[in-house]
N, C-alpha and C. Protein backbone atom coordinates (compact mmCIF):
# COMPACT_ATOMS: atom_id res chain seq x y z
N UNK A 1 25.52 -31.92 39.97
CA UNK A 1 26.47 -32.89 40.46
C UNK A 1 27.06 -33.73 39.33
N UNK A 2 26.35 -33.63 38.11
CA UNK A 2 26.59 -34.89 37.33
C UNK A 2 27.64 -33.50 36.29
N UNK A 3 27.31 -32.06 36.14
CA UNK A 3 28.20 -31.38 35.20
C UNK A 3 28.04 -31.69 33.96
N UNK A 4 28.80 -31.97 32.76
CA UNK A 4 28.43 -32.21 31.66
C UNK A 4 27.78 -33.46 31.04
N UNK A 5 28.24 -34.80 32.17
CA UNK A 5 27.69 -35.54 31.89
C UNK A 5 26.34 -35.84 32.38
N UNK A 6 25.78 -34.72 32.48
CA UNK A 6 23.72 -35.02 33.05
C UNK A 6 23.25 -35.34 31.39
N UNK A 7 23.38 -34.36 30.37
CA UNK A 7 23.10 -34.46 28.56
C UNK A 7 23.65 -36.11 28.62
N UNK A 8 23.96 -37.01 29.28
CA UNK A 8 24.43 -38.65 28.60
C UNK A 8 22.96 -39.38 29.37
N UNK A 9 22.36 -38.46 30.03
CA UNK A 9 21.69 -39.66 31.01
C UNK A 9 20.05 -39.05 30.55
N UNK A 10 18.94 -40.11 30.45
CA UNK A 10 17.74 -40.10 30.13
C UNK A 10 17.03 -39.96 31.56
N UNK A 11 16.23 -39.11 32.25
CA UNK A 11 15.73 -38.87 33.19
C UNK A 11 14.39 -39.22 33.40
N UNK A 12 13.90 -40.16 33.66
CA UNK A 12 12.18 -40.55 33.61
C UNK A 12 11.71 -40.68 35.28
N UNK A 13 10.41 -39.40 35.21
CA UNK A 13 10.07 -39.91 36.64
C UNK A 13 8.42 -41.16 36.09
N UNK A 14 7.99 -41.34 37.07
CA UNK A 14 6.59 -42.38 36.68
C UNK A 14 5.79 -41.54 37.94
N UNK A 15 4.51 -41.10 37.40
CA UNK A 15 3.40 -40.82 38.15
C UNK A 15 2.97 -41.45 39.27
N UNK A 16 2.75 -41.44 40.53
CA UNK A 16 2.23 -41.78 41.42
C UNK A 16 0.68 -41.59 41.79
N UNK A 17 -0.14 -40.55 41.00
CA UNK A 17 -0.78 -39.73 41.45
C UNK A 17 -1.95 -39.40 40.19
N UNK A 18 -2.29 -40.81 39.49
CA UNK A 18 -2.85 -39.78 37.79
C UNK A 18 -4.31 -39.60 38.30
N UNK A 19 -4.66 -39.62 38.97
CA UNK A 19 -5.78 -38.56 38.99
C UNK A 19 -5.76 -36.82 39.70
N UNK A 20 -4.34 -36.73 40.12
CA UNK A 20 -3.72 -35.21 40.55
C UNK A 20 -2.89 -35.03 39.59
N UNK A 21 -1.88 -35.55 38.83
CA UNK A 21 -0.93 -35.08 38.18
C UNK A 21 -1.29 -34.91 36.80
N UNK A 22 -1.54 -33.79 36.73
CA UNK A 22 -2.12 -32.50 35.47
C UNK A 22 -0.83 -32.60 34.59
N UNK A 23 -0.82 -32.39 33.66
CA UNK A 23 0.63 -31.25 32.76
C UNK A 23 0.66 -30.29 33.41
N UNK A 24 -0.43 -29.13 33.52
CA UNK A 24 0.05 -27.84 34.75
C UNK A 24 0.85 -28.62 35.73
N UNK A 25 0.61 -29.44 36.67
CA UNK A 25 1.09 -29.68 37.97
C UNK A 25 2.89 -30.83 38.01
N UNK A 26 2.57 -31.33 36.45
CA UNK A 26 3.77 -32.05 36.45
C UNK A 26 5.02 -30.90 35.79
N UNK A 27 4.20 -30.03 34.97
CA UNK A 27 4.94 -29.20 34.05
C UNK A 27 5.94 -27.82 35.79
N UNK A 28 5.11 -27.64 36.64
CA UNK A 28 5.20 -27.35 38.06
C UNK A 28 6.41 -27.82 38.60
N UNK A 29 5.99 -29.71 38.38
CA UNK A 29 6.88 -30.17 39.53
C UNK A 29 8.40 -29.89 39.37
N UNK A 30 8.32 -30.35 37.75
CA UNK A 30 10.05 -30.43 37.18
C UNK A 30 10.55 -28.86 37.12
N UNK A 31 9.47 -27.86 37.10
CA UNK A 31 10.31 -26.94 37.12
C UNK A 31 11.10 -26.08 38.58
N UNK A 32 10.25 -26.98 39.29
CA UNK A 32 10.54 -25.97 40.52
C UNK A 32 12.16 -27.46 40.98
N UNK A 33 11.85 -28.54 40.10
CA UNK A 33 13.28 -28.84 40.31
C UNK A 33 14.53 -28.77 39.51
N UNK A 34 14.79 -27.58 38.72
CA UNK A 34 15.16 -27.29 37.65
C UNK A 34 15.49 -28.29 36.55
N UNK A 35 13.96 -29.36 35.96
CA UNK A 35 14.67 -30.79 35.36
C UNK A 35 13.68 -30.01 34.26
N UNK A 36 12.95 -29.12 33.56
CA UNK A 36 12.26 -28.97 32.71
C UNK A 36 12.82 -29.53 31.26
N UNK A 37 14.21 -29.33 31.11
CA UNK A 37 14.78 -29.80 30.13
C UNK A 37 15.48 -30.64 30.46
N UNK A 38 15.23 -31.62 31.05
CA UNK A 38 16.48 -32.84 31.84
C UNK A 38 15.29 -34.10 32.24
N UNK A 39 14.03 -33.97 32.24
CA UNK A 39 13.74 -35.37 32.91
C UNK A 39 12.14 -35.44 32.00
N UNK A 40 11.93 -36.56 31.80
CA UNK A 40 10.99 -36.61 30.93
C UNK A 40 9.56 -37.21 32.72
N UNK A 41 8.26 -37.19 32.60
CA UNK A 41 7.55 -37.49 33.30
C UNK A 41 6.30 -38.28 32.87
N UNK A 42 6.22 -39.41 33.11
CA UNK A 42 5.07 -40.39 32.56
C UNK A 42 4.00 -40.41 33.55
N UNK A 43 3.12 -39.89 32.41
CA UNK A 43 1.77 -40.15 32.96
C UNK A 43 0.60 -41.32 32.60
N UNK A 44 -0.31 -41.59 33.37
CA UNK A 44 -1.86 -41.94 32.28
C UNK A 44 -2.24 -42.66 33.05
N UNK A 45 -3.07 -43.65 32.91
CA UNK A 45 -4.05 -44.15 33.57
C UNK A 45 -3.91 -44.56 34.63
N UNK A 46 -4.48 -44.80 35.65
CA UNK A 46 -3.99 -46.03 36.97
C UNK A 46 -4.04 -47.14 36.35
N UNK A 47 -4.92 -47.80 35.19
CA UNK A 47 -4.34 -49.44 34.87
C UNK A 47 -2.80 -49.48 34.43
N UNK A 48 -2.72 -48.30 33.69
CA UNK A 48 -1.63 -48.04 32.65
C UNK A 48 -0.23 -48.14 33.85
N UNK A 49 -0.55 -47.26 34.54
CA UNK A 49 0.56 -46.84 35.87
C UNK A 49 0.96 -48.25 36.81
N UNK A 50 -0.17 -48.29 36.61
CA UNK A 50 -0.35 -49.79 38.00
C UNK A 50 0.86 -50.37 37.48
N UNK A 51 0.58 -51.40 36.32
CA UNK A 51 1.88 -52.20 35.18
C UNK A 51 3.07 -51.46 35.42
N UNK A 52 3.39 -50.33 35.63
CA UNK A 52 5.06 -50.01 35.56
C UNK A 52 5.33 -50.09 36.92
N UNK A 53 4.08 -49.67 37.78
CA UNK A 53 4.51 -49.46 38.95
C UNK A 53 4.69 -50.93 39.83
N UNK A 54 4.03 -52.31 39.42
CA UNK A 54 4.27 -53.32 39.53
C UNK A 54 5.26 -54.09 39.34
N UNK A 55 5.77 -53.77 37.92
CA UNK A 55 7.03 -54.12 37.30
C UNK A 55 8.29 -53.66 37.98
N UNK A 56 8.16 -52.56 38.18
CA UNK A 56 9.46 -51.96 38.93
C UNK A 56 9.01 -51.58 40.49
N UNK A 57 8.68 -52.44 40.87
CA UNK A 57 8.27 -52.10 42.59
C UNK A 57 8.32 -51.15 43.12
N UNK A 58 7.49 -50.17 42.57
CA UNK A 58 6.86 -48.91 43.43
C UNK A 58 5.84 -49.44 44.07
N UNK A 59 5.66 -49.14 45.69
CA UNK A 59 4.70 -49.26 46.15
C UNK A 59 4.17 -47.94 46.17
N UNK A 60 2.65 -47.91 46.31
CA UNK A 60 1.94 -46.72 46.11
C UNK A 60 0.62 -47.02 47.19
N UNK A 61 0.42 -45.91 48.03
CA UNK A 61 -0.79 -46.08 48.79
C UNK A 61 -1.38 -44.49 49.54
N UNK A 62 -2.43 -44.53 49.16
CA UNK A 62 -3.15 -43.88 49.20
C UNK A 62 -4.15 -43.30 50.51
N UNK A 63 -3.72 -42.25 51.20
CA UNK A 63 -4.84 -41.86 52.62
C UNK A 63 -5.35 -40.40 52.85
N UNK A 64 -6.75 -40.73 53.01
CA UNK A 64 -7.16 -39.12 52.71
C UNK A 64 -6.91 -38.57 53.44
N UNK A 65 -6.62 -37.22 53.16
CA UNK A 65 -5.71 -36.03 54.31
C UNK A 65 -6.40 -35.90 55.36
N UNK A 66 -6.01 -35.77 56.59
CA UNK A 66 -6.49 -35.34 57.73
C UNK A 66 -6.96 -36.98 58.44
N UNK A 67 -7.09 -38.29 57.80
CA UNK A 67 -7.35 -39.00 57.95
C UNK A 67 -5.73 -39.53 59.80
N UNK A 68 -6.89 -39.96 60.64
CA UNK A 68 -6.18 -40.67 61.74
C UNK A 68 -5.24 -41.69 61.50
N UNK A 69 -5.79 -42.72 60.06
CA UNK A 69 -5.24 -43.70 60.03
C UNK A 69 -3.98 -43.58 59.46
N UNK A 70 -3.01 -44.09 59.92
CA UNK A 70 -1.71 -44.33 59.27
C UNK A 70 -1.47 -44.70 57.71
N UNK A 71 -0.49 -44.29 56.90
CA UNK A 71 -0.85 -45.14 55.66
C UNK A 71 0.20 -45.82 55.45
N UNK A 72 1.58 -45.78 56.72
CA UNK A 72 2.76 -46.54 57.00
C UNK A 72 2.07 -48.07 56.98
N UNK A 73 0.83 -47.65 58.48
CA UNK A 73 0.72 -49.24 58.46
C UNK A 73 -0.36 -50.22 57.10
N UNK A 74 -0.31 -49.52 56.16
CA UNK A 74 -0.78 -50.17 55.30
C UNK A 74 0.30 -50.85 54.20
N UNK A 75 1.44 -50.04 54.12
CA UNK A 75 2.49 -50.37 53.23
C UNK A 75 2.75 -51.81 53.38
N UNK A 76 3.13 -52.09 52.36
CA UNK A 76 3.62 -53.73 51.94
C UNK A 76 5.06 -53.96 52.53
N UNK A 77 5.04 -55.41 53.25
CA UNK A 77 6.41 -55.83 53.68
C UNK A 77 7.93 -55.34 52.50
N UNK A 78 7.26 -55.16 51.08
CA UNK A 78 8.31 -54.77 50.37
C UNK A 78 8.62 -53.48 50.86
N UNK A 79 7.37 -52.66 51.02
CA UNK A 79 7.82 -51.27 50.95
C UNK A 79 8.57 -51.03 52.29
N UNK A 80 8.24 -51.76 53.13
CA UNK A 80 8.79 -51.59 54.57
C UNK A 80 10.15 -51.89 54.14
N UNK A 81 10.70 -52.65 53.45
CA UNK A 81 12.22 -52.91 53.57
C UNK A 81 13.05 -52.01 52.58
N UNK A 82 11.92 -51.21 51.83
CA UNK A 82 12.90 -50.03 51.34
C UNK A 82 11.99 -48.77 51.86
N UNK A 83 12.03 -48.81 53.46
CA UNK A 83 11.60 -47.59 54.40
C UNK A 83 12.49 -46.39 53.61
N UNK A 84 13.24 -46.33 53.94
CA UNK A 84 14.46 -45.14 53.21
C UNK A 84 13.93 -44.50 52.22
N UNK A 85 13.20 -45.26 51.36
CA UNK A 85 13.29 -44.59 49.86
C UNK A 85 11.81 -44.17 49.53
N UNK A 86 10.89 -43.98 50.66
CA UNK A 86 9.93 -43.78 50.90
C UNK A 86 9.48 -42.46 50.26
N UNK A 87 8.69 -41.68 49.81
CA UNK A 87 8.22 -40.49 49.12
C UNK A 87 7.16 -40.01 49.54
N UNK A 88 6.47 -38.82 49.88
CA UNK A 88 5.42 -38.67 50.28
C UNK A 88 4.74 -37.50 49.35
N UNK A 89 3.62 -36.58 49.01
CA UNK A 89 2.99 -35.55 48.22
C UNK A 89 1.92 -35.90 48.66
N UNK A 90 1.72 -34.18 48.56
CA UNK A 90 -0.16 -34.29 48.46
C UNK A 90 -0.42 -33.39 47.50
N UNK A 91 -1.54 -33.66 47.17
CA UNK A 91 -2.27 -32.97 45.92
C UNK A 91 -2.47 -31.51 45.90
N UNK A 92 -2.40 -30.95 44.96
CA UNK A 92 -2.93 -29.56 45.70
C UNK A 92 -4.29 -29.10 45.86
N UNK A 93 -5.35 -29.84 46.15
CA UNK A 93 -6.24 -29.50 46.50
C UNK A 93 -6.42 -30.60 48.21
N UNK A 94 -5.08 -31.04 48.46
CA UNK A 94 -4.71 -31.92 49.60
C UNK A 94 -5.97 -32.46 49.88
N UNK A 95 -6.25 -33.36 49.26
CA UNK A 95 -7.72 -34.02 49.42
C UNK A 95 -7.20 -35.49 50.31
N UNK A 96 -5.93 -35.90 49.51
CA UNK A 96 -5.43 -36.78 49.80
C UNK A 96 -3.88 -37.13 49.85
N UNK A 97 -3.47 -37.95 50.52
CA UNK A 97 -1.87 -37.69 50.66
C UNK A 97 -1.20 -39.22 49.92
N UNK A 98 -0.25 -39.41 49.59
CA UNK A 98 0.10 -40.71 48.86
C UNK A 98 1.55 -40.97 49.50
N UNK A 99 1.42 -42.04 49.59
CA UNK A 99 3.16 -42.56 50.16
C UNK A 99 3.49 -43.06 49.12
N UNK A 100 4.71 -43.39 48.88
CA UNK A 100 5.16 -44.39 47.86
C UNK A 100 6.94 -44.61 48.18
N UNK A 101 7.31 -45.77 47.46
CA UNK A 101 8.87 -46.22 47.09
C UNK A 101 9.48 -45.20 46.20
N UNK A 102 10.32 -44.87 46.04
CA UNK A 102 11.05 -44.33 44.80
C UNK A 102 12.22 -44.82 44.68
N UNK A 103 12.32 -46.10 43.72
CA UNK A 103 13.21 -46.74 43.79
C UNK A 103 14.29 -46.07 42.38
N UNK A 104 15.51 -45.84 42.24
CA UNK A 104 16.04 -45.42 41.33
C UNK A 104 16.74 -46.41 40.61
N UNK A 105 16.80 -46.68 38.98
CA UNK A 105 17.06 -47.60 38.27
C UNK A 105 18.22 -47.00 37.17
N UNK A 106 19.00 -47.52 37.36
CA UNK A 106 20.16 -46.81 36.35
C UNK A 106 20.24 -48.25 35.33
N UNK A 107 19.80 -47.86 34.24
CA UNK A 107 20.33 -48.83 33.04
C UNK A 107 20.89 -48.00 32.01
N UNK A 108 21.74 -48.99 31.54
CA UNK A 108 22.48 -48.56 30.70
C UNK A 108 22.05 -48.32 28.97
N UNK A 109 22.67 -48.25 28.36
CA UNK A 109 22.54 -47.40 27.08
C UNK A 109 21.96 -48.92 26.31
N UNK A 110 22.67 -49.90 26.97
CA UNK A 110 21.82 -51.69 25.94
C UNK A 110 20.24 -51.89 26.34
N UNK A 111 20.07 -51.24 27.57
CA UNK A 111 18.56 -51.40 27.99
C UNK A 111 18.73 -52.53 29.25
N UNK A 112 20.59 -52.62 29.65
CA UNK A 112 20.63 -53.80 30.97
C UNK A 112 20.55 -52.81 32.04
N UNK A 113 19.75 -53.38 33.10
CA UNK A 113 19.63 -53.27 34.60
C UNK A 113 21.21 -53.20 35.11
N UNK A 114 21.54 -52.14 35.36
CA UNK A 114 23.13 -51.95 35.72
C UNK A 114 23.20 -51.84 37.56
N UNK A 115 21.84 -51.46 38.21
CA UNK A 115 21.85 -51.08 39.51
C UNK A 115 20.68 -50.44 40.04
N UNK A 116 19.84 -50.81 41.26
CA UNK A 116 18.70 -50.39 42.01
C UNK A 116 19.22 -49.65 43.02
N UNK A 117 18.66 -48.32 43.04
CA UNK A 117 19.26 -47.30 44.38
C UNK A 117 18.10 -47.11 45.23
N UNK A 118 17.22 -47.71 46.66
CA UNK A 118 16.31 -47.21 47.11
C UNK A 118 16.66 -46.40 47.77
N UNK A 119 17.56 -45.76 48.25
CA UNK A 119 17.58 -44.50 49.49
C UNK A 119 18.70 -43.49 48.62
N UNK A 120 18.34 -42.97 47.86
CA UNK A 120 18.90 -41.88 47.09
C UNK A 120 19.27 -40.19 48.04
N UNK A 121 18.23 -40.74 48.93
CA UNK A 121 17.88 -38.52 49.54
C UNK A 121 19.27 -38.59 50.76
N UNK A 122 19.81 -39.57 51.15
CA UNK A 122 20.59 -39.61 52.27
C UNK A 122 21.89 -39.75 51.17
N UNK A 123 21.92 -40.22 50.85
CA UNK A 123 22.98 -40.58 50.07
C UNK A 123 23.73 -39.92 48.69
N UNK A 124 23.02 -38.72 47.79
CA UNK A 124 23.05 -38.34 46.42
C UNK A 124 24.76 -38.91 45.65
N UNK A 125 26.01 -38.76 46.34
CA UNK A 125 26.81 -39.03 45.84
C UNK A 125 26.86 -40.40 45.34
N UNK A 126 26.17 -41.22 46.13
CA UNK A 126 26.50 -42.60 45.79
C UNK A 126 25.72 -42.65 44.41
N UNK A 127 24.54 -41.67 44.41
CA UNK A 127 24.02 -42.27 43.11
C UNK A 127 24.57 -41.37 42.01
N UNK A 128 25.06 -40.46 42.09
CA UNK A 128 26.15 -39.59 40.93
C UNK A 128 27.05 -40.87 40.62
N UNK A 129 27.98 -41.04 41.54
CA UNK A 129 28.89 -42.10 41.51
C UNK A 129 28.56 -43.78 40.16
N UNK A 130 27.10 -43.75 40.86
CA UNK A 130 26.98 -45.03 40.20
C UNK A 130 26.60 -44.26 38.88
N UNK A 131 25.83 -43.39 38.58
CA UNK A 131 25.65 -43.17 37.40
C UNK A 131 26.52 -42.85 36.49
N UNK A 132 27.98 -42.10 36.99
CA UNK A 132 29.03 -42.21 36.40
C UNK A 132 29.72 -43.57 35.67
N UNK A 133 29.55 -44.31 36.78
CA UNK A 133 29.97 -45.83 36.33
C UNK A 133 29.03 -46.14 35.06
N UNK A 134 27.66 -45.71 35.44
CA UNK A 134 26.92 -46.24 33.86
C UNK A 134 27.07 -45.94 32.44
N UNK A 135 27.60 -44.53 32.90
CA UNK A 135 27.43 -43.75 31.13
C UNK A 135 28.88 -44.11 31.09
């Protein structure tokens, strides 16, 4: 969608998952979304993760598979108000399933906050669009 200008834009996803997300399994994810050469993927610790994922309001929560309990109703009033942008995976040994935010952050080339996209999957043009505006 983005055509020649995807090579202007830096692609970072952030781990949800570092005690499932391997290099096999991340090296997996990007390829089966053809980003192997297009999106870089951060991993490492849960203290390490926690800090970005705090900073940039990912909510992240955690329910073991097959489990009755909901893990909607555990989500944070934040995450409830970006329902939309909600994410779900399970591991592949589906031990456990993870919800999370995926909030999308377009900054620009100075390192300024240019625009927050939480509902990207309904919408993709709007966020081509804005990313056009960025580069």
């Amino acid at each position: 969608m983005l055509g020649e200008d995807t090579e202007k834009v830096e692609f970072i996803a952030v781990s949800v998952d570092p005690d499932g997300d391997t290099p096999e399994s991340t090296y997996d994810f990007l390829r089966n979304l053809g980003m192997l050469d297009v999106m870089s993927f951060l991993t490492g610790s849960h203290d390490d993760l926690s800090k970005i994922w705090n900073e940039y309001h990912i909510a992240v929560v955690t329910q073991p598979a097959g489990s009755s309990e909901s893990a909607l109703d555990k989500l944070t009033g934040e995450l409830v108000s970006v329902a939309n942008g909600i994410q779900t995976s399970e591991t592949s040994a589906q031990k456990y399933l993870k919800m999370h935010s995926a909030p999308v952050y377009l900054i620009d080339q100075h390192g300024k906050l240019r625009s927050i996209i939480t509902d990207f999957t309904s919408n993709p043009e709007r966020l081509v669009h804005d990313v056009k505006l960025v580069i």
